[in-house]
Structure formats: structure tokens, C-alpha cells
Protein backbone atom coordinates (compact mmCIF):
# COMPACT_ATOMS: atom_id res chain seq x y z
CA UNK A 1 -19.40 39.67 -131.14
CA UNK A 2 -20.68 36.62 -131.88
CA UNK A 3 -21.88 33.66 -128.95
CA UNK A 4 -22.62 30.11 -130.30
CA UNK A 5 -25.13 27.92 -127.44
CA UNK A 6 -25.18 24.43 -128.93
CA UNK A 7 -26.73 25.07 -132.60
CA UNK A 8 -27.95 28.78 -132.33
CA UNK A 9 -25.36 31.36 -132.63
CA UNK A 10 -26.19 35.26 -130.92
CA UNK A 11 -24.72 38.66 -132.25
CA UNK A 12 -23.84 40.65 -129.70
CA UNK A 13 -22.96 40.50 -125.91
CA UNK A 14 -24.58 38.41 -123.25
CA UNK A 15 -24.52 39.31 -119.55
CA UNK A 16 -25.29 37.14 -116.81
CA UNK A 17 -26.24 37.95 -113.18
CA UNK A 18 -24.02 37.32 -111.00
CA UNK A 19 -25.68 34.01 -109.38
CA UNK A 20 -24.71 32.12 -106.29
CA UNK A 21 -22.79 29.34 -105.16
CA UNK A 22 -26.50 26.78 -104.89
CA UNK A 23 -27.63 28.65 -107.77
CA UNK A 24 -25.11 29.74 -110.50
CA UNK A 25 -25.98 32.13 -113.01
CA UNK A 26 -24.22 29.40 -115.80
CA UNK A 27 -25.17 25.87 -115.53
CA UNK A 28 -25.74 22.80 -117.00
CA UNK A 29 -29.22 21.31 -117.91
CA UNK A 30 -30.47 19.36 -115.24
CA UNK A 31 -27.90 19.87 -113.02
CA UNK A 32 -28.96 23.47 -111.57
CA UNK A 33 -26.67 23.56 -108.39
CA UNK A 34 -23.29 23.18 -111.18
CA UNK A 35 -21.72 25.98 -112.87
CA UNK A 36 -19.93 29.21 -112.96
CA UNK A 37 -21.01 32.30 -111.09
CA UNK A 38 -19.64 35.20 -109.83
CA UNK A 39 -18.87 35.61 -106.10
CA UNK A 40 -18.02 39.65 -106.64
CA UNK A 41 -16.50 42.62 -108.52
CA UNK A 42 -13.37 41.19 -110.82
CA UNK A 43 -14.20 37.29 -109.90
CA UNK A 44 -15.44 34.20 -111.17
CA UNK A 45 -15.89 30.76 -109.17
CA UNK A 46 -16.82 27.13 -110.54
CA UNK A 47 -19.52 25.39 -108.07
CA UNK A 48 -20.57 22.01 -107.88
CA UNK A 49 -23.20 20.66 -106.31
CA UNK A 50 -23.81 23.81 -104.58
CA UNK A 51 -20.20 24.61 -102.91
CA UNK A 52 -17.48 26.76 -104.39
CA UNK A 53 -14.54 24.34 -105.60
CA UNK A 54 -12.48 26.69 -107.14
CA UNK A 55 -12.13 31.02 -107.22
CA UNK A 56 -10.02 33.00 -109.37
CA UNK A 57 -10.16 36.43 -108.61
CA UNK A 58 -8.24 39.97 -108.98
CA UNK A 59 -7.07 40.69 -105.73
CA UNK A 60 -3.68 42.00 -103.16
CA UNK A 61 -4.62 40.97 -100.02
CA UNK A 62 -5.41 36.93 -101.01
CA UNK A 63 -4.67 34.48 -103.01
CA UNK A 64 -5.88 35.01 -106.53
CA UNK A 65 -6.52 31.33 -106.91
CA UNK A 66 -8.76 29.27 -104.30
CA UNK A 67 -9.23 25.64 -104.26
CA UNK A 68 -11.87 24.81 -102.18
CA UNK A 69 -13.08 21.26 -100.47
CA UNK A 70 -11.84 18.63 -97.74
CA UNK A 71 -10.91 15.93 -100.18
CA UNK A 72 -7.68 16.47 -102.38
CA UNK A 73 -6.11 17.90 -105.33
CA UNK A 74 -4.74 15.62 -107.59
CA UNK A 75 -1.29 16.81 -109.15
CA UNK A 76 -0.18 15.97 -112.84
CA UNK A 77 1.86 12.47 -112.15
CA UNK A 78 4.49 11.10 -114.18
CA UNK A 79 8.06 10.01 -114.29
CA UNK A 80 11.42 12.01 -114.51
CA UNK A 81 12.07 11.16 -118.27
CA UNK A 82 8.18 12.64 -118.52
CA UNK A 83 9.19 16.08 -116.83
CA UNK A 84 8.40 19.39 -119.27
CA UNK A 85 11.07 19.63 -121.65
CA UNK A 86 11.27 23.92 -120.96
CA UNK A 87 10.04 24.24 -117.47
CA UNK A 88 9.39 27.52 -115.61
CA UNK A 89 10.02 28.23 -111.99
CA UNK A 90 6.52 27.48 -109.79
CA UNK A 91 5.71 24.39 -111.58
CA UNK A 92 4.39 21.56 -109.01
CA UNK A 93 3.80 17.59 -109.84
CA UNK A 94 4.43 14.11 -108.52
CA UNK A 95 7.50 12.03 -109.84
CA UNK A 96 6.32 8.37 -110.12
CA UNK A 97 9.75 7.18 -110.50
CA UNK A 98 11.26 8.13 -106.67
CA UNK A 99 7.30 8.49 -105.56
CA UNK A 100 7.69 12.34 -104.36
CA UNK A 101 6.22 15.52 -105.00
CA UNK A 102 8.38 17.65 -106.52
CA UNK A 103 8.92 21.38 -107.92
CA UNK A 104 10.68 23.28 -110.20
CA UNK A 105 12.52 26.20 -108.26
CA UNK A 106 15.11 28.80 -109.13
CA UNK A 107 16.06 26.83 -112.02
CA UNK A 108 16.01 23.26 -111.21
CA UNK A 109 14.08 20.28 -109.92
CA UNK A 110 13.74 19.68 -106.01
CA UNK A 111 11.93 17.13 -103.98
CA UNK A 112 9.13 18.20 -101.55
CA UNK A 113 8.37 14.80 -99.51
CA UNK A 114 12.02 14.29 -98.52
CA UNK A 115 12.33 17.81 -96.81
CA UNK A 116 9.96 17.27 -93.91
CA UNK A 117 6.89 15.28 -92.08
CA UNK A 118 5.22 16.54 -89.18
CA UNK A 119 3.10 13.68 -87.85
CA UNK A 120 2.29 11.91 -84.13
CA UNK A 121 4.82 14.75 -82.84
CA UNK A 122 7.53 13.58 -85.41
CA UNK A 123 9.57 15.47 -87.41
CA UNK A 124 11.36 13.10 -90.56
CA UNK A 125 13.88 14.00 -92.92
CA UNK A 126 13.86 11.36 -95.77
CA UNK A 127 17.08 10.00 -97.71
CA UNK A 128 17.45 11.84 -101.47
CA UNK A 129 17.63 7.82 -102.84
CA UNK A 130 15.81 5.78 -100.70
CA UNK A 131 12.83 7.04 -98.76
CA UNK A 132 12.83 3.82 -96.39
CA UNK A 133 15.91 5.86 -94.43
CA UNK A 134 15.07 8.94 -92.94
CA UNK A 135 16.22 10.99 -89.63
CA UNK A 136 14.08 11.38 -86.69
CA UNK A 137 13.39 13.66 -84.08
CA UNK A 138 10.32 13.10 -81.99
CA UNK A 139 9.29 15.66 -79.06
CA UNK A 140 8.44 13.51 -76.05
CA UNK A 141 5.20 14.71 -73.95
CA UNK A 142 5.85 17.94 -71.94
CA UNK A 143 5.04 17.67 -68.19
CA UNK A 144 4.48 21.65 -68.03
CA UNK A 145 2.72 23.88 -70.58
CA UNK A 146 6.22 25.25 -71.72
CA UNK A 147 7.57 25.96 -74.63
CA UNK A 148 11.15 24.33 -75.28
CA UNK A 149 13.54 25.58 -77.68
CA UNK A 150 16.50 24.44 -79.73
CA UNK A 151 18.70 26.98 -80.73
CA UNK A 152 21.35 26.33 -83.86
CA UNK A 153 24.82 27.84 -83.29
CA UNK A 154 26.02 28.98 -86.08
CA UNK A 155 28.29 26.29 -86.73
CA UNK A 156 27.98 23.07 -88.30
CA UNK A 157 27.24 20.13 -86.12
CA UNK A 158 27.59 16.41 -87.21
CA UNK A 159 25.39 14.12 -85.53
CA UNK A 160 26.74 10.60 -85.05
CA UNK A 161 24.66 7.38 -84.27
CA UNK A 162 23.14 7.97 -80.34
CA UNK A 163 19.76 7.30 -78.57
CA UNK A 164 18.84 10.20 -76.80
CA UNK A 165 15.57 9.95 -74.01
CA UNK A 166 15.23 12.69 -71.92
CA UNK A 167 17.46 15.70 -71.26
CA UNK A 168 18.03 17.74 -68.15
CA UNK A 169 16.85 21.06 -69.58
CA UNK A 170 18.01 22.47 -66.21
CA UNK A 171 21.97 22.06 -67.34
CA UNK A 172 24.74 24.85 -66.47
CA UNK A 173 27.72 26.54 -67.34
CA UNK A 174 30.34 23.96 -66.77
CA UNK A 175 28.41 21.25 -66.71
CA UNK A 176 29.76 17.89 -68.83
CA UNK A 177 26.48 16.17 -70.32
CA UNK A 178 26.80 12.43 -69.47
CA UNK A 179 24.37 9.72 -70.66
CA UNK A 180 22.99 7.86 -67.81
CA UNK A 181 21.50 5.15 -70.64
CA UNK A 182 18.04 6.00 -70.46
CA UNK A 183 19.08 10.22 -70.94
CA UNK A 184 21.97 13.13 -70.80
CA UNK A 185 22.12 14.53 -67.47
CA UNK A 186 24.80 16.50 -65.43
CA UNK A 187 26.34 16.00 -62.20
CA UNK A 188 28.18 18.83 -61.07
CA UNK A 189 28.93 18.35 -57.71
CA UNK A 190 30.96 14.88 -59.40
CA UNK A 191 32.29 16.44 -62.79
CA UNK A 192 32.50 19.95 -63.39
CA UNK A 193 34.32 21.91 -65.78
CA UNK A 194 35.47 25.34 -65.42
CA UNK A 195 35.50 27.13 -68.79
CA UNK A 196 37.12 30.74 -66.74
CA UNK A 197 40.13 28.97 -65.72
CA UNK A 198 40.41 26.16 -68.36
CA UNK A 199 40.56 23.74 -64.90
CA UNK A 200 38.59 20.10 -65.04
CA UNK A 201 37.25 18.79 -61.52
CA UNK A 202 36.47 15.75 -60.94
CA UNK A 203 34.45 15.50 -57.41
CA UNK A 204 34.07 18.64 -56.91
CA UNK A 205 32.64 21.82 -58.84
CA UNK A 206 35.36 24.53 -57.54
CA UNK A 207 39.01 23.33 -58.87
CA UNK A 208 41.67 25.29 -58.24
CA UNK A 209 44.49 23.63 -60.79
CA UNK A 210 44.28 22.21 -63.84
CA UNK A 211 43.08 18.55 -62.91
CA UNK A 212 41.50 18.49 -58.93
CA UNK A 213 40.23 15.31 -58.42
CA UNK A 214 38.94 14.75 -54.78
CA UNK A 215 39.12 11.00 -53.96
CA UNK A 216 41.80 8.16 -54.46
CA UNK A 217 43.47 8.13 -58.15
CA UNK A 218 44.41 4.94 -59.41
CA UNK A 219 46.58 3.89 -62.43
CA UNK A 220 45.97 0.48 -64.12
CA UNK A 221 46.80 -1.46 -67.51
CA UNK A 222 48.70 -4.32 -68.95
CA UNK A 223 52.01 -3.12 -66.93
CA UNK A 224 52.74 -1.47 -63.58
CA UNK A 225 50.76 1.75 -62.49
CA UNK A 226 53.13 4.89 -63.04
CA UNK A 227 52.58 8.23 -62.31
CA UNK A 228 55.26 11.14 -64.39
CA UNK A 229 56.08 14.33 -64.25
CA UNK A 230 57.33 15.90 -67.24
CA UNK A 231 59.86 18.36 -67.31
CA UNK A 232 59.25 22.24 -69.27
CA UNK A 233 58.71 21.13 -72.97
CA UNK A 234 61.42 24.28 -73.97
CA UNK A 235 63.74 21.24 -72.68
CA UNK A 236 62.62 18.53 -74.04
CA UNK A 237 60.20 15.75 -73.30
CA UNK A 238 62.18 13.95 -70.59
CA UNK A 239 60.23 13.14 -66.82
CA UNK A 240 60.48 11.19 -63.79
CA UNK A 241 58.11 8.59 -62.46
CA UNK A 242 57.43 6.80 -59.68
CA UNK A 243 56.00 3.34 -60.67
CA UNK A 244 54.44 0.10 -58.54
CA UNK A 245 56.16 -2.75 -58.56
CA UNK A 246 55.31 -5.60 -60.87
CA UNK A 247 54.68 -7.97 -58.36
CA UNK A 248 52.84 -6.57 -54.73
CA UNK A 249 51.86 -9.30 -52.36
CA UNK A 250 49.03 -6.88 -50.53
CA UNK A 251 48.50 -3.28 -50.77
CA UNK A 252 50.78 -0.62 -49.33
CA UNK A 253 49.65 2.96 -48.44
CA UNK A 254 52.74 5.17 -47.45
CA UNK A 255 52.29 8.24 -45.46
CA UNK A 256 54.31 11.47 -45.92
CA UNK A 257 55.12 13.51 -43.52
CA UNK A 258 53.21 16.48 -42.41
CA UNK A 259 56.37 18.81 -43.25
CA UNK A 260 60.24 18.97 -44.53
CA UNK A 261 62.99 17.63 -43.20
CA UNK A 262 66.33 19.05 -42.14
CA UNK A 263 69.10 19.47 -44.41
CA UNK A 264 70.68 16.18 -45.01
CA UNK A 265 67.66 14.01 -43.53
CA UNK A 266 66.98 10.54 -45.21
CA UNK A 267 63.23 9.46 -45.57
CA UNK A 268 62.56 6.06 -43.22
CA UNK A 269 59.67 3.98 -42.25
CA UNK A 270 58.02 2.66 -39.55
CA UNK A 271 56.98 -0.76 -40.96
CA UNK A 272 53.49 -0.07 -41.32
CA UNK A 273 53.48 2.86 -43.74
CA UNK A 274 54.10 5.85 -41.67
CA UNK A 275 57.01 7.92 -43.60
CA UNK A 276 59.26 10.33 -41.68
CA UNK A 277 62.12 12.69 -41.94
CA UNK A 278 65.17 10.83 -40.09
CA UNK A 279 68.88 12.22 -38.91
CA UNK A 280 70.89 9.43 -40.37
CA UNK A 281 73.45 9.40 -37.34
CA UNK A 282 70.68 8.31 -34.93
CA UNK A 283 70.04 5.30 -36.71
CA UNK A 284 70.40 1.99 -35.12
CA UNK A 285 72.29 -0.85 -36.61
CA UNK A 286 71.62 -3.69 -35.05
CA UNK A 287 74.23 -6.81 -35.26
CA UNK A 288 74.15 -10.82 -34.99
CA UNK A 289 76.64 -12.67 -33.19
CA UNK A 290 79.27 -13.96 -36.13
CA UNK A 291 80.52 -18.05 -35.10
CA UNK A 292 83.12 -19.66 -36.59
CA UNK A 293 83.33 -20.41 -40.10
CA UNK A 294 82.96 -17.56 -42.95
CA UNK A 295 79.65 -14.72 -42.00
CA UNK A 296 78.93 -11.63 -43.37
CA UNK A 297 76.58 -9.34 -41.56
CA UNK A 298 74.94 -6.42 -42.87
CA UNK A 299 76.67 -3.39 -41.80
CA UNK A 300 73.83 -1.04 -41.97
CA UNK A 301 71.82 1.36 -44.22
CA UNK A 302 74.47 1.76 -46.74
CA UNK A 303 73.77 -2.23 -47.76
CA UNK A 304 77.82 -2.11 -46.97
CA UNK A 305 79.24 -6.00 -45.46
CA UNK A 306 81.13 -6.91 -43.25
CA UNK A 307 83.10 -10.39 -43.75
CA UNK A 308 84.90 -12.64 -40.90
CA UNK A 309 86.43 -15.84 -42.13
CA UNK A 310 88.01 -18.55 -39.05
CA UNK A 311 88.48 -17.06 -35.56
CA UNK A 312 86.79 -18.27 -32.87
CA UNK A 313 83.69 -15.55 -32.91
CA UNK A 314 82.79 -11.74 -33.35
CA UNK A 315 80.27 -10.18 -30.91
CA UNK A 316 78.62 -7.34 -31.89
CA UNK A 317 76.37 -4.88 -29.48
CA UNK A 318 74.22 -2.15 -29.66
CA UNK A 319 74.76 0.22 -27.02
CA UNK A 320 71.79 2.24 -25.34
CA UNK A 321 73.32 5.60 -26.72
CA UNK A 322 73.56 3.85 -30.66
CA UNK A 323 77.00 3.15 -29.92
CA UNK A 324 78.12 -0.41 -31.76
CA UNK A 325 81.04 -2.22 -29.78
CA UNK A 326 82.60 -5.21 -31.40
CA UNK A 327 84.88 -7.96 -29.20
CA UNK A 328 87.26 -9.56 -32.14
CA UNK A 329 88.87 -12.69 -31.08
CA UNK A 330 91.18 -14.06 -33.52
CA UNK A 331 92.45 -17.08 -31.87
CA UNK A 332 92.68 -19.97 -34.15
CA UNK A 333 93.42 -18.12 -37.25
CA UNK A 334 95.08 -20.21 -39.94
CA UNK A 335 96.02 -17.21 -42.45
CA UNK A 336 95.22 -13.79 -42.45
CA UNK A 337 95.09 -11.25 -45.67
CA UNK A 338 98.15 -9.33 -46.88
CA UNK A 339 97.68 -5.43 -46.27
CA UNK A 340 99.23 -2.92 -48.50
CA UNK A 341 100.53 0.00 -46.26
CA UNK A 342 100.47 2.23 -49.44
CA UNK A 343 97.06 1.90 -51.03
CA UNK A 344 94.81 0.00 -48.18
CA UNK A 345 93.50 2.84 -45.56
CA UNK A 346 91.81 3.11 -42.21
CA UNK A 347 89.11 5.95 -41.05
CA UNK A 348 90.02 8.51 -38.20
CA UNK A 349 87.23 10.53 -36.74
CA UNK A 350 87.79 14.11 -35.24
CA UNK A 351 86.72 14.61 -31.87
CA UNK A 352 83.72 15.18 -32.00
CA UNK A 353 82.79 11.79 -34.19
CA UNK A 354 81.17 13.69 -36.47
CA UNK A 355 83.64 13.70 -39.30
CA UNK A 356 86.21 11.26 -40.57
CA UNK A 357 89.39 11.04 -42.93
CA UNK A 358 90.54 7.94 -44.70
CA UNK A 359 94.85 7.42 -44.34
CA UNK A 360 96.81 4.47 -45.41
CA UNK A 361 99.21 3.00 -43.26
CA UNK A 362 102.11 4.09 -44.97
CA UNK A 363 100.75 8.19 -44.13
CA UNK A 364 100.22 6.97 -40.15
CA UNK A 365 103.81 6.27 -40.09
CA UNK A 366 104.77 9.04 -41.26
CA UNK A 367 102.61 11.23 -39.70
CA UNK A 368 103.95 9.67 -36.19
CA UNK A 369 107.50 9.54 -37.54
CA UNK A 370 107.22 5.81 -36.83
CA UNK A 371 109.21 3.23 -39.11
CA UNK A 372 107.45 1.33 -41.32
CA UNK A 373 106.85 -2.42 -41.02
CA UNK A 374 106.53 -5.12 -43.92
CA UNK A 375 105.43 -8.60 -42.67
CA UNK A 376 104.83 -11.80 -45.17
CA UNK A 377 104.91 -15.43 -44.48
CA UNK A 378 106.26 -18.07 -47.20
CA UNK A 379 107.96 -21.49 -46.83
CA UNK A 380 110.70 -23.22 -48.69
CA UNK A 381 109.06 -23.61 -52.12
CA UNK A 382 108.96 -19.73 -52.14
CA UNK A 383 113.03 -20.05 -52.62
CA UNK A 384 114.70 -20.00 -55.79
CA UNK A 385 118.78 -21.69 -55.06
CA UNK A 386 118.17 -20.68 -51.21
CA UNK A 387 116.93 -17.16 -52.12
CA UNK A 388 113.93 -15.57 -51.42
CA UNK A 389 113.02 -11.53 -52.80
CA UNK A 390 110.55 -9.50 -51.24
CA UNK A 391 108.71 -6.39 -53.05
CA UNK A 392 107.32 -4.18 -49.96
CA UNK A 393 106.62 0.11 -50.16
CA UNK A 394 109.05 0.68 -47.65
CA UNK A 395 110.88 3.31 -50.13
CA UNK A 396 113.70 2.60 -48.23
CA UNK A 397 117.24 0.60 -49.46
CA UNK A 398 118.41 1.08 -45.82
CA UNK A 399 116.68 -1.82 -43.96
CA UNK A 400 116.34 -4.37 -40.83
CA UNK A 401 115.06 -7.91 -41.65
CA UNK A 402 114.25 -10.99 -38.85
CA UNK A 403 112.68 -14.19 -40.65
CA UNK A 404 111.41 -16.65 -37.69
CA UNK A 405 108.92 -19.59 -38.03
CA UNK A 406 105.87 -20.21 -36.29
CA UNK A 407 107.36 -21.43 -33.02
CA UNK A 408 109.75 -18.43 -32.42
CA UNK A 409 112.35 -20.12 -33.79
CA UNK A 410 114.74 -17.15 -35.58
CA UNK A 411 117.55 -17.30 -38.30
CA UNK A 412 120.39 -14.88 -39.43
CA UNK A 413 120.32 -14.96 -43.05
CA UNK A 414 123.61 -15.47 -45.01
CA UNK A 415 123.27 -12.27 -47.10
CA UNK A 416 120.81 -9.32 -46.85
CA UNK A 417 120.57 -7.66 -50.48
CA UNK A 418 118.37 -4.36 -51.32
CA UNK A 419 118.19 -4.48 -55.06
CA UNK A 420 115.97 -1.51 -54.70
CA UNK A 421 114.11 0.81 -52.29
CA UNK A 422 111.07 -1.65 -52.32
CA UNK A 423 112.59 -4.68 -52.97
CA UNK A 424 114.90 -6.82 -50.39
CA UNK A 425 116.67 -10.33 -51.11
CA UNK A 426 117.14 -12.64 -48.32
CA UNK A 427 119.83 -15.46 -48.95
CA UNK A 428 119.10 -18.80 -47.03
CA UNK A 429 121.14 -21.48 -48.12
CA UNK A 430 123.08 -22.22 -45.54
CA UNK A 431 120.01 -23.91 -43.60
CA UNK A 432 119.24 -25.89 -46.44
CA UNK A 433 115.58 -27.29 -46.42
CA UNK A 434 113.29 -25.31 -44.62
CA UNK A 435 110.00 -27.31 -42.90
CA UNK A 436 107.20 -25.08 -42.24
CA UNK A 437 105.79 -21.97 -42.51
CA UNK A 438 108.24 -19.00 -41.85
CA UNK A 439 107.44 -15.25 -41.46
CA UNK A 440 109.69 -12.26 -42.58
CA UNK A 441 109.89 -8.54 -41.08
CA UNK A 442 111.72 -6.09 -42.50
CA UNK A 443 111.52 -2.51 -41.19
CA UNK A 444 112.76 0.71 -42.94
């Protein structure tokens, strides 16, 4: 072997002593405290100025290279286009063209700077592109010596734009994180949900349906408040409602009753809110006095009316037992209404008043074997050559007629002529002109 020192070459081998750190066995003229030396079996370590900067040794319980020092190490710098044209996994350098350290891992490129930064309690995760963006997460200063932990579900989350300041730590099953402004908190005695049951509560932490809410609900918007309920979705998608009217002049607060009523019961109020279960025959119906002229009254619950035109006055009162009695007085009447004794009716209660039956006229004759009456004023333009033909439902061709005028004055017609069971001629000529009104009767 041959060793060459500056301009004198050596045959053979040269061996050093090992040397130290301050003192290496290989150094430099003038510079005694700069070299190489050996810090132990199967290693070698450069010095300067006395201290070790940099070991490479044989070993499986360390690191095999050491860099030693508090300054830095500077990296090989350049740009992407400068990268090594065949790199090998492990390499390390800085990219001056996105200013990042960077490696070359598992067969490609990857970016050490924009993976993480611990710093003031900070933890940063820097954009790929621009490093100016980054995400955030800062731990705030603990008020106990405690350790606090975030553990990752394994699920993906996706974080959307929120400030977050401090979190109640102390949160429980079924509580719904709210943000107060300044942090997330719970309030479980206010909104709860229970996870068992699938059951929300709202004011109070122990629901027993669905949706408890304990408190008023209200229902607002652009139209009238309405409240639905649906009926089974294997039916369809129909409901009913109860809505507010459009229009409310103060508020209204109806109270139901405490239980059900009997079968047939109608709901009433009180006038100021109170709701109860009512027997619709003990309801009062109170009447006004009706004065000449035309008047309709309300006849009661059923919005029915009842209409007077002329007389001289109907008086209606309320009796202490609910019992309505009406005085009629039709004095003064100028004309009254033409009643068809086949298809017009009147109402018969039982004995008892608590059931009724609707008959026409025409069935109260016959039901009391009476004969049956047919009434009808007209005057002389009503005569065609002196003859005048009633249509009546008398069903009867065998009939007895009396025609008289208003001031009992009576004829005997000339000729009586049934052209048919409901139809009667009645031949006046022989009286010639007739003044006034006159009245007809004929009874079958």
C-alpha cells in the first residue's frame, strides 16, 4: 500500500491513535483542535474546533450517522426542474420553487413543511399550492394539569367554516352541542335528546313521545299559524288542521275541558275562553221582539231564520224552563203566501218532545180523515171570457167550491167544471166585471 502526504509518498500502512475530540489524532497544520479521530471500536468522527460535528459509526442500538451542534444543517436547495433525474427512496432537500422541504418516499416526491407546525401551542396544516392558507388548531391554556384528548371515529368528518372557543368537556349522552357565540356548550335540562327511544325534548331531559316540548308552542310565517295531523302514510298523505285566522283582533286562549262529553254533546263557550261539553236541548235561544215591517231573527244555533213580513208584531219569550212562546198577531195583513198541502210540511213532536216527524198537510188530512181544503185569491184580470181554472192537489174530481170577496160578499158560479182531479173551472160571466179582490175554496 502506498500513502501520499503532500509531496512524500509512504509504502506500507499507517496507523493512527485513536485521538480525541480537542485533540484529534488527524489534523491540519496549525489548526490542532480540527480533524478526524476516532471516538471507539468501528468509528470515526470529524471535530472542529474541539467538538464532535459529525460520527459515523457501526452500530444497532443508534444511529449510525450523528450530526452534532446547535446551529443547523443546511440541505442541498434547488428547484423542481433541478430534482435528481433517478432518485432513490430516503433522499431529503429543499424545493426553492414552492419554498418546502421535501423527500423522496415510496416512490415519489412529498412535501415536509405543509404536513405540520407545532409552535406557541399551534398545530398548522399548510395548503399543497399556497402556503399563505393553512388550517389551525390551537390548544387554549388548561386550568387543571389534565391531559385532554381527541379521539377520531373512524369515519370521515368534514369540517366546515366555524369559530370554536371553549368547549364543555363535561358533555353527556344526549346532549345537543349548541354554540353560545363565545363556545359549544349543552343544556340538558332545556334540550335533550334521547338516543334509546329516538324521542327529542325540548324543556325537559325525560320525553316520553317523540317531540315533548314543555312550554307554549307557537306557529308563525308569512300566512296563518296551522297545526296538522297527518293521517297513516299506507293511506296516503292527506291530514287535518286546525289553523288561526288571518285576521285576530287580540289573542284568544281556549280551554278544553277536563274530560269527554256525552254522546251527542256539542262543544260551547263561555265568552271568555272556557270550553265545555253542552246537551244541545238545554240551550237557550233567546228572541227580540219583531215590529212591523219585514224582520228576521235568528232562530238559534243551527244559524236557521225566521222571517215575518206586515202584521202588527211577533213577541217572542224565553221561558224559565227554556221553553220559547211566541204571540203571532196577524192583523193588518195585506197578502199572505200560498201553501202547497202536498209538498210544504209541519213538525209533530211525540210526547215526550224529544222527537219529531215532518207531515205535509195533505198526510194530516188524511191521517184525521178530514177533507182537504184549497184556498187562493185572484180578481177579474185572472179571468179568461168570465172563466177562471184552478190547479189544487185535491186528487179529487168530486168537489165543493164558494168564491166570496173580501167583505163576505158570496156568488154561485154559473158552471162548476172538474177537467181533472186537480184541476177545477169556475165560470163567472154572468156577474160581468168583478171589482176587487175575491177568494176561492174548494174542498174535496
Amino acid at each position: 500500500m502506498t500513502t501520499r502526504f503532500g509531496n512524500s509518498s509512504f509504502l506500507g500502512d499507517l496507523i493512527f491513535t485513536q485521538g480525541t475530540a480537542s485533540a484529534p489524532e488527524l489534523q491540519l497544520s496549525g489548526d490542532s483542535n480540527t480533524g478526524v479521530y476516532s471516538p471507539g471500536a468501528d468509528a470515526i468522527a470529524f471535530t472542529t474546533g474541539g467538538v464532535e460535528k459529525l460520527l459515523a459509526q457501526t452500530t444497532t442500538s443508534g444511529a449510525e450517522v450523528v450530526l452534532s451542534g446547535t446551529s443547523a444543517l443546511q440541505l442541498h436547495s434547488g428547484s423542481t426542474a433541478q430534482r435528481p433525474s433517478t432518485p432513490v427512496n430516503g433522499m431529503i432537500r429543499y424545493n426553492s420553487t414552492n419554498n418546502l422541504f421535501e423527500g423522496y418516499e415510496n416512490g415519489s416526491w412529498i412535501r415536509f413543511s405543509n404536513v405540520n407546525e407545532f409552535a406557541d401551542n399551534v398545530f398548522r396544516i399548510f395548503d399543497d399550492v399556497d402556503t399563505t392558507k393553512l388550517l389551525a388548531f390551537e390548544v387554549s391554556p388548561l386550568t387543571t394539569a389534565t391531559t385532554r384528548t381527541v379521539t377520531m371515529v373512524d369515519r370521515d368528518i368534514t369540517l366546515d367554516t366555524i369559530t370554536m372557543g371553549s368547549t364543555d368537556t363535561n358533555a353527556t349522552a344526549g346532549s345537543i352541542l349548541f354554540s353560545t357565540g363565545t363556545k359549544v356548550q349543552q343544556d340538558n335540562a332545556n334540550l335533550f335528546w334521547d338516543d334509546t327511544n329516538n324521542r327529542l325534548g325540548i324543556g325537559t331531559n325525560t320525553p316520553t313521545t317523540t317531540l315533548e316540548v314543555a312550554g307554549t308552542i307557537s306557529t308563525t310565517g308569512t300566512a296563518p299559524g296551522q297545526v296538522r295531523w297527518y293521517e297513516d302514510p299506507i293511506n296516503g298523505t292527506n291530514y287535518v288542521a286546525f289553523q288561526a285566522a288571518a285576521n285576530i283582533a287580540s289573542n284568544v286562549t281556549w280551554t278544553l275541558p277536563a274530560a269527554d262529553g256525552s254522546n251527542g254533546f256539542i262543544l260551547s263557550t263561555n265568552g271568555s275562553g272556557v270550553l265545555s261539553w253542552t246537551n244541545p236541548n238545554d240551550l237557550v235561544l233567546a228572541y227580540t221582539s219583531i215590529t212591523d215591517g219585514t224582520n228576521t231573527e235568528n232562530a238559534g244555533p243551527g244559524a236557521e231564520s225566521i222571517t215575518f213580513t206586515g202584521g202588527e208584531g211577533v213577541d217572542a219569550t224565553v221561558g224559565a224552563t227554556n221553553t220559547v212562546t211566541f204571540d203571532l198577531d196577524f192583523n193588518g195583513l195585506t197578502s199572505e203566501p200560498a201553501i202547497d198541502p202536498a209538498t210544504d210540511s209541519l213538525a209533530f213532536y211525540d210526547a215526550s218532545a224529544t222527537a219529531h216527524r215532518r207531515i205535509t198537510p195533505n198526510q194530516l188530512v188524511s191521517a184525521l180523515s178530514l177533507p182537504r181544503v184549497f184556498r187562493q185569491s185572484f180578481v177579474n184580470g185572472d179571468l179568461t171570457a168570465g172563466v177562471i181554472t184552478f190547479t189544487h192537489n185535491l186528487n179529487n174530481t168530486v168537489v165543493m167550491v164558494q168564491v166570496f170577496d173580501n167583505n163576505g160578499q158570496f156568488l154561485i158560479p154559473d158552471t162548476i167544471d172538474n177537467t181533472g182531479v186537480n184541476t177545477t173551472e169556475v165560470d163567472l160571466t154572468s156577474f160581468g166585471t168583478l171589482s176587487g179582490t175575491w177568494n176561492v175554496i174548494i174542498i174535496g
